[in-house]
Protein backbone atom coordinates (compact mmCIF):
# COMPACT_ATOMS: atom_id res chain seq x y z
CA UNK A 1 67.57 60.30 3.52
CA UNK A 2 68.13 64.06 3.62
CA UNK A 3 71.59 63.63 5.42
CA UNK A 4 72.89 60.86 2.61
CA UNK A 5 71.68 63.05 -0.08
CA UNK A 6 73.76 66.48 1.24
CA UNK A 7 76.59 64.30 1.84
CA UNK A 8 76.62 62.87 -1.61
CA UNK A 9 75.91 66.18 -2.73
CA UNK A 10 78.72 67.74 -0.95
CA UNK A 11 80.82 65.03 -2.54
CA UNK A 12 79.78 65.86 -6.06
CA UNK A 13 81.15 69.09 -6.43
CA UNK A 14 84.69 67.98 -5.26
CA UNK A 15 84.99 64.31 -7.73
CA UNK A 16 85.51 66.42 -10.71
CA UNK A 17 87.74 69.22 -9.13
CA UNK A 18 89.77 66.76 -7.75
CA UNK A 19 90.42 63.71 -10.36
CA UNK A 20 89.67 65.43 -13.81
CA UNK A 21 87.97 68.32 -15.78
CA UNK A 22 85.24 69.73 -17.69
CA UNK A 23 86.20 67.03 -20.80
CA UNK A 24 87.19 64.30 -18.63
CA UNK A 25 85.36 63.79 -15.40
CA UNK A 26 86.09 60.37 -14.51
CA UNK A 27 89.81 59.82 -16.10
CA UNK A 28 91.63 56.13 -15.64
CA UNK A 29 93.44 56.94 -12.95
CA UNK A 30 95.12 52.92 -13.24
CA UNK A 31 94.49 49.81 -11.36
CA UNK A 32 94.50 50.00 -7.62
CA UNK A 33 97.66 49.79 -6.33
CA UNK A 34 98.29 48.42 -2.71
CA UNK A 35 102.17 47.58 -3.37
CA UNK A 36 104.72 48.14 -0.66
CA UNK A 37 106.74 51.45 -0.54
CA UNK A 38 110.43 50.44 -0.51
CA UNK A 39 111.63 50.36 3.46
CA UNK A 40 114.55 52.38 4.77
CA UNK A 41 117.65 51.03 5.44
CA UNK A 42 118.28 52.55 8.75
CA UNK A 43 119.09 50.36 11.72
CA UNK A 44 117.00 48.63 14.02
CA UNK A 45 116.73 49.79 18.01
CA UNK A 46 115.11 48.50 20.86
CA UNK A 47 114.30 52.53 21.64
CA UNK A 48 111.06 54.22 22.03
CA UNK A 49 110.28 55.95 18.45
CA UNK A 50 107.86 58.29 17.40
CA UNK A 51 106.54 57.61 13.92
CA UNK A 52 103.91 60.18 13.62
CA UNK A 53 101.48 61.91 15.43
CA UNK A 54 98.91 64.92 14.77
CA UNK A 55 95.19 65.85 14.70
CA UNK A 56 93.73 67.46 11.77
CA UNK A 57 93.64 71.40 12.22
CA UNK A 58 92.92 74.17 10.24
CA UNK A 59 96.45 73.53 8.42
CA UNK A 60 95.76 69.96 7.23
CA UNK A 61 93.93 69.28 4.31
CA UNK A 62 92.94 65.79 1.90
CA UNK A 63 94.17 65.87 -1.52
CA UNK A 64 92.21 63.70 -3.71
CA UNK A 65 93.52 61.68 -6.44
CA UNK A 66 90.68 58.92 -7.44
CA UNK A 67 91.82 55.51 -5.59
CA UNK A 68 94.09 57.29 -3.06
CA UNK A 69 93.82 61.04 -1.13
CA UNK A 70 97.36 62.07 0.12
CA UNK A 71 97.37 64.11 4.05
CA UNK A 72 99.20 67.66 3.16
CA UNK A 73 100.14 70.47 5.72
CA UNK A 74 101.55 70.66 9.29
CA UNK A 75 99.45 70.30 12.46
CA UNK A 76 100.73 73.10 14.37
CA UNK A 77 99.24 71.96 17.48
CA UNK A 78 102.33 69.44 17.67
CA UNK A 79 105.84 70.45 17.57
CA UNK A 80 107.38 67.14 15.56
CA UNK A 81 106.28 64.51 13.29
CA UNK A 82 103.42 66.06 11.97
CA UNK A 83 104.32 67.56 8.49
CA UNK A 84 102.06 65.22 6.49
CA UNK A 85 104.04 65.93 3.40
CA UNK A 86 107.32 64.57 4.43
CA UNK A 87 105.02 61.79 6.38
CA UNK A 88 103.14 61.02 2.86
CA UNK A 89 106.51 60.58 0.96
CA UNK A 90 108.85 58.77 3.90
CA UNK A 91 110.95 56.01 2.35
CA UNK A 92 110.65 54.63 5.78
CA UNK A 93 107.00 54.12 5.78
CA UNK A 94 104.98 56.19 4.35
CA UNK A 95 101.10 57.47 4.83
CA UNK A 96 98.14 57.65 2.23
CA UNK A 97 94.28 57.19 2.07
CA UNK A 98 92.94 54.48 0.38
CA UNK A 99 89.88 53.68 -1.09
CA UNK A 100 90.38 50.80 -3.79
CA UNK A 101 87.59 50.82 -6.47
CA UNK A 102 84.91 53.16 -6.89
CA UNK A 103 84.17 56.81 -7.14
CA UNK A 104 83.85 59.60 -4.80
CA UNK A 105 80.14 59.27 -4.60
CA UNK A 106 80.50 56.17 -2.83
CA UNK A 107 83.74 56.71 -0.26
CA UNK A 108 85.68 59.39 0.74
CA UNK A 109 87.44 60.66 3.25
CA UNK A 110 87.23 64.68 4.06
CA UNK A 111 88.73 67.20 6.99
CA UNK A 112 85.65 68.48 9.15
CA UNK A 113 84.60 70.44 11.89
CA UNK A 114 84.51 68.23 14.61
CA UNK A 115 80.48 66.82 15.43
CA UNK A 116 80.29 67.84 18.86
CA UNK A 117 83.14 70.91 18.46
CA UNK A 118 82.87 73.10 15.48
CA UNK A 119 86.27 74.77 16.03
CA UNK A 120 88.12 71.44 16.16
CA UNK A 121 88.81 69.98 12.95
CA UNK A 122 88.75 65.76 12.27
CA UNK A 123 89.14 63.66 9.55
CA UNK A 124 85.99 61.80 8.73
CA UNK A 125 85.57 58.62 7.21
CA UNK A 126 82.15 57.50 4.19
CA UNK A 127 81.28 54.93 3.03
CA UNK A 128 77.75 55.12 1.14
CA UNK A 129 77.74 52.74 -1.29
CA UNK A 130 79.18 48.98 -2.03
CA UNK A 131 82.25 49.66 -4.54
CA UNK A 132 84.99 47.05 -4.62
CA UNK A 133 83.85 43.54 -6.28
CA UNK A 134 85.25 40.69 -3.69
CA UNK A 135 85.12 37.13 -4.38
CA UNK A 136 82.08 36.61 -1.99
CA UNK A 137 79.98 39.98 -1.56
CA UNK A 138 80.73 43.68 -2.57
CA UNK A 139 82.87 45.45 -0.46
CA UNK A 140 83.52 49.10 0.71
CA UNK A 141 86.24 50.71 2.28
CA UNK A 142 88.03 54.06 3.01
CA UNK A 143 91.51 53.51 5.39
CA UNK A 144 94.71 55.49 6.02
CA UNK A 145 97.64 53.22 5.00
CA UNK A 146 101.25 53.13 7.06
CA UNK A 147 102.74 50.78 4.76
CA UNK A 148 107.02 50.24 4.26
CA UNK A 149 107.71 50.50 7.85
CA UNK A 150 111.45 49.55 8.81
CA UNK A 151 111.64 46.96 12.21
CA UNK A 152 108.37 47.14 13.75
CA UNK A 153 107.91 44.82 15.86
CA UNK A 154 107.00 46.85 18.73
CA UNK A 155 103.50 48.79 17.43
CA UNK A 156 101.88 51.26 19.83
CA UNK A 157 98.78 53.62 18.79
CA UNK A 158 96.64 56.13 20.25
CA UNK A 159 93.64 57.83 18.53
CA UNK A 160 90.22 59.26 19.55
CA UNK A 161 86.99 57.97 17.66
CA UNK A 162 83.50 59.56 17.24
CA UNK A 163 80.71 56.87 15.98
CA UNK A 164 77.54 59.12 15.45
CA UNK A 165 74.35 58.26 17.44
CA UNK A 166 72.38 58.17 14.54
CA UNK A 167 73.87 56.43 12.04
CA UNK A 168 74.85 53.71 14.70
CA UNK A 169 71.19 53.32 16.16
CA UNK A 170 70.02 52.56 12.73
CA UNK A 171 72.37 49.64 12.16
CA UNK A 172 71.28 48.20 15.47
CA UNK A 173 67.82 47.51 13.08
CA UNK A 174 69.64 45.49 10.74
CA UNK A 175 68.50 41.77 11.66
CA UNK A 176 71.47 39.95 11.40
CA UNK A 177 74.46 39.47 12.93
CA UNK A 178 76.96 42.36 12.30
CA UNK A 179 80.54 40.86 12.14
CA UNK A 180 82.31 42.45 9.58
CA UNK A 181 82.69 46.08 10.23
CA UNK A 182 86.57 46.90 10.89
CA UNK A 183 88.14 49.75 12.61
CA UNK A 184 91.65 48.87 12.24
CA UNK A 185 93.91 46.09 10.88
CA UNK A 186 97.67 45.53 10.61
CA UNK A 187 99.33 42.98 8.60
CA UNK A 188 102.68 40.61 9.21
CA UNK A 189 103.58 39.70 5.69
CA UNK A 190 100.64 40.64 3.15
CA UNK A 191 99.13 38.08 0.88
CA UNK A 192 98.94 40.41 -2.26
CA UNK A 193 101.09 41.40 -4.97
CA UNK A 194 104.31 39.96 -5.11
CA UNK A 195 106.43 37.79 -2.94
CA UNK A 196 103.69 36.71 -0.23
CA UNK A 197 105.04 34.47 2.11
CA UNK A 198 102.51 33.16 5.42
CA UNK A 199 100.13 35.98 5.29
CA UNK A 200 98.44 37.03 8.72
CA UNK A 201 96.47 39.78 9.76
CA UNK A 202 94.84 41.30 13.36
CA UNK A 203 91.66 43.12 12.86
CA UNK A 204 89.45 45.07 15.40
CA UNK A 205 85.69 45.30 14.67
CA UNK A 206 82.82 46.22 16.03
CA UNK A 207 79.98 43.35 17.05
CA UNK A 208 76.00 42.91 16.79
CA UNK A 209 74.60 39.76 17.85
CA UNK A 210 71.97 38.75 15.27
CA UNK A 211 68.56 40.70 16.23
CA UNK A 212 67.51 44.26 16.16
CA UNK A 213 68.42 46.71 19.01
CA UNK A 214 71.26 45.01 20.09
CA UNK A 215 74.75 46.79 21.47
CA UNK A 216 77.84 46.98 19.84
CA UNK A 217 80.77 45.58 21.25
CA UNK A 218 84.77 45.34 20.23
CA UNK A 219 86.30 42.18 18.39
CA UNK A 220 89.91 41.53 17.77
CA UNK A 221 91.09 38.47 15.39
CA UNK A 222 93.85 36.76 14.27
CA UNK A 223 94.24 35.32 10.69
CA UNK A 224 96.32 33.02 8.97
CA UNK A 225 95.72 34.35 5.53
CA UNK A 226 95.77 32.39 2.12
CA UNK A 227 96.78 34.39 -1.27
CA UNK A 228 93.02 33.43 -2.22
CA UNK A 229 90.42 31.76 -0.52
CA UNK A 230 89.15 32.16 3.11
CA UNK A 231 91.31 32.80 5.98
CA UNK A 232 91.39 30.90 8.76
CA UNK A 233 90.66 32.25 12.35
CA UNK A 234 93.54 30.99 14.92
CA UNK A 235 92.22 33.37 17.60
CA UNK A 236 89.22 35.69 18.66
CA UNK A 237 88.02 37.39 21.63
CA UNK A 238 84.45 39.37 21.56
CA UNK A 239 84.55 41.91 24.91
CA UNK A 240 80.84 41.80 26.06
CA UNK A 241 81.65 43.65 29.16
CA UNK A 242 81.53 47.12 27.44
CA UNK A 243 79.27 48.39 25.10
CA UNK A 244 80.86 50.43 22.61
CA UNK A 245 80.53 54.25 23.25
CA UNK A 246 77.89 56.17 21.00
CA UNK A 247 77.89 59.76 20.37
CA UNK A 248 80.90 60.63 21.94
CA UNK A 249 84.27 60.94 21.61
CA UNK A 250 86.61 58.03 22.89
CA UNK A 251 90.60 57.10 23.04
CA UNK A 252 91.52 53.89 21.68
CA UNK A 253 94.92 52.72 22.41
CA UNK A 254 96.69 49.98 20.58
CA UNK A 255 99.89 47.54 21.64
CA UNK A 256 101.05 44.85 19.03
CA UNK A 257 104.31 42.86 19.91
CA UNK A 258 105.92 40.44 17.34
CA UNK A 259 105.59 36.65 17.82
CA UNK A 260 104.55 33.51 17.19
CA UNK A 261 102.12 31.75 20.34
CA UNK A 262 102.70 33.10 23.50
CA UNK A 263 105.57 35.18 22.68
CA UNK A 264 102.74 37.36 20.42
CA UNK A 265 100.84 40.40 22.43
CA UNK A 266 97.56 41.76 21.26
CA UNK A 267 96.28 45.05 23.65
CA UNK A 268 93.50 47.47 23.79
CA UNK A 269 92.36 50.03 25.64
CA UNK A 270 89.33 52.65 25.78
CA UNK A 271 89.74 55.66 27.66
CA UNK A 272 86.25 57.64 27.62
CA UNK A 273 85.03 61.02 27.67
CA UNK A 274 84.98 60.71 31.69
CA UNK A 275 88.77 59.99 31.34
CA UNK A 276 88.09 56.55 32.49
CA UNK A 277 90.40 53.65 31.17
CA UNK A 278 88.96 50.28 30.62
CA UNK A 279 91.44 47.70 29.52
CA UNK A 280 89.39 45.27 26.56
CA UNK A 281 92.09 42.75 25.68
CA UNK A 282 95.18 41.63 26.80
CA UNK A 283 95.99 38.55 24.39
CA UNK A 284 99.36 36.57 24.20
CA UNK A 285 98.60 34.38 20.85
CA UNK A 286 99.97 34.51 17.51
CA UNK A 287 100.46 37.94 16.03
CA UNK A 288 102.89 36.69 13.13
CA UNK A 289 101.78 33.39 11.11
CA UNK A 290 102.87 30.18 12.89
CA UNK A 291 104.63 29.01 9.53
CA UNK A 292 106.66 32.12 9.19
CA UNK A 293 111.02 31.20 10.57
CA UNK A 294 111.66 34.77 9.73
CA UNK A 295 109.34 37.42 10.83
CA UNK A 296 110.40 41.35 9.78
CA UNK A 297 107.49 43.37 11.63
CA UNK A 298 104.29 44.51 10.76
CA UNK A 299 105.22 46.63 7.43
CA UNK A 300 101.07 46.85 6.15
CA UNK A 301 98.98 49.00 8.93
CA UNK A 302 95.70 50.79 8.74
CA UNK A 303 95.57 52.95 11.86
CA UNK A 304 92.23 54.59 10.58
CA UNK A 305 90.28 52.09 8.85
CA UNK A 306 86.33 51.93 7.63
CA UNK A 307 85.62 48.50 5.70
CA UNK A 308 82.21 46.55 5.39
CA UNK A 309 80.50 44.51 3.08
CA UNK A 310 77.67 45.23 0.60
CA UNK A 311 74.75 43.88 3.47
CA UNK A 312 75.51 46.58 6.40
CA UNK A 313 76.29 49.03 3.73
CA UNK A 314 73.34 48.66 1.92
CA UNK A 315 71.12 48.88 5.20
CA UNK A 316 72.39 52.04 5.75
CA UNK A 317 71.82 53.29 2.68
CA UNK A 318 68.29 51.79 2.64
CA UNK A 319 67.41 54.11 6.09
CA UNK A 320 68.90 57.57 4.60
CA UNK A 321 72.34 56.67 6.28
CA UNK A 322 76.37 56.37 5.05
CA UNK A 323 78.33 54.42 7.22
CA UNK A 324 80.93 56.81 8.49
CA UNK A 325 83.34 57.05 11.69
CA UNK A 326 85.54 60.66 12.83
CA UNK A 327 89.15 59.92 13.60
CA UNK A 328 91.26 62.74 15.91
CA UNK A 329 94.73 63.16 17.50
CA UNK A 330 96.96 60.00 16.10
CA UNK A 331 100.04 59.29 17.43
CA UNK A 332 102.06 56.27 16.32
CA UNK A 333 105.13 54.80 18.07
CA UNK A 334 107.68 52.09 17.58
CA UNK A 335 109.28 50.05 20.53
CA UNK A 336 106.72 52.18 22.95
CA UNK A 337 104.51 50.09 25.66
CA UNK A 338 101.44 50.92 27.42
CA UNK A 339 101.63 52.51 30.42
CA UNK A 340 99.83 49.88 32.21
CA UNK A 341 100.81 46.84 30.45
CA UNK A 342 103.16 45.57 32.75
């Protein structure tokens, strides 16, 4: 309990520098607002494009502004594409942390030193208690959004991901299955706000079988999403070949093509500390909904994503733990392809 309570601590004394004053503490800051940034009008290529790409040094810090915290500063350690100021206010898809509902007790996101590194600084995801109200369950979530992109249908990632020892090793006491606990997620067409047309989303998770002390493994799905109501799984693949890594740092690479069936491409990749590569999925299914005659590219990605529901969260909080992850070194691309993928 004594790690939770300096975190939330910790977090105290920045919620009331950072969205209001001695008179107002907890302002409205507004409804949530997960609308679509308009897109650029530039033209579409079939050419290898860097989006973005940068760690989190000394130079980078997280402005907070209640539901969102905005990246500001330049990464120094890479020469283009890494001014998160211009990157926050792109026209041709832009980058922001979002938490939804709740206060800054519950989830945040925060620049640190680096778990197993003190002079490397990472951005760390929190989440320590349920916050958003979902139809079902509570919800909680911290994510960086890349929303408004411009012809993507070509999506290739790279980051590296600490998942603490601790923290993880407790949840491996929780009873029941662990299924919803995603990493990332991209969307081709949304199904909020306005004009939603055949919704779909890919998500990656990580995956306890029901019972204690079990591993955790990588899933990857593909939904057909209605406005409201339950989606509907059209693919899944669980990877119980590889455990996922605990306590150390790890590359996770990421390759999304356009298209409906076969013509779709889901692919991951884990690189470890070792610098050894093991391919997890290689999926040709639907990455676009099967309904959709005119798909535009993924426009809705979170490349840094923490999102669970009010059981798992809870659990955590119950042992003394917040459900957290450390994010370093993202680079996105457009048109790029992995290395080995062909």
């Amino acid at each position: 309990m004594k790690k939770l309570t300096l975190i939330l601590s910790a977090l105290l004394l920045l919620v009331f520098s950072a969205c209001g004053d001695d008179d107002n503490p907890t302002p409205d800051c507004g409804d949530y607002d997960n609308s679509t940034p308009a897109s650029c009008a530039s033209s579409c290529t079939d050419e290898e494009e860097l989006i973005a790409n940068g760690g989190f040094g000394d130079d980078v810090t997280i402005i907070q502004h209640c539901q969102y915290a905005y990246l500001s500063g330049i990464d120094q350690a890479y020469p283009t594409h890494s001014n998160w100021d211009e990157l926050t206010n792109s026209p041709c898809g832009n980058f922001r942390i979002a938490y939804e509902d709740g206060d800054a007790y519950q989830r945040f996101a925060e620049i640190t030193p680096d778990p197993l590194d003190a002079t490397n600084s990472v951005i760390h995801l929190i989440v320590t208690e349920p916050h958003i109200n979902g139809q079902d369950i509570k919800k909680g979530r911290c994510q960086l959004n890349f929303y408004g992109s411009n012809c993507l249908q070509e999506y290739y990632q790279t980051t590296k991901v600490f998942l603490p020892s601790a923290n993880m090793e407790h949840l491996k006491t929780y009873e029941n299955e662990v299924g919803f606990l995603t990493i990332f997620e991209v969307w081709n067409n949304k199904n909020w706000g306005n004009n939603v047309s055949n919704p779909f989303r890919i998500k990656v998770s990580l995956y306890k079988e029901p019972g204690t002390g079990n591993d955790f493994f990588f899933k990857v799905q593909g939904e057909k999403m209605p406005v409201w109501g339950n989606d509907v799984v059209l693919w899944e693949e669980i990877n119980f070949t590889y455990p996922v890594p605990l306590g150390e740092w790890f590359e996770m690479e990421l390759y999304l093509l356009e298209g409906k069936g076969n013509e779709g491409r889901f692919y991951m990749a884990i690189t470890d500390d070792n610098n050894n590569k093991t391919l997890l999925f290689d999926i040709n299914n639907h990455t676009v909904h099967p309904n959709e005659n005119d798909p535009d590219g993924f426009k809705h990605i979170n490349p840094l994503k923490l999102y669970s529901g009010e059981h798992i969260i809870n659990h955590m909080k119950d042992g003394g733990y917040p459900l957290e992850i450390y994010w370093d070194d993202l680079e996105l691309f457009r048109n790029k392809v992995p290395e080995t993928i062909y």
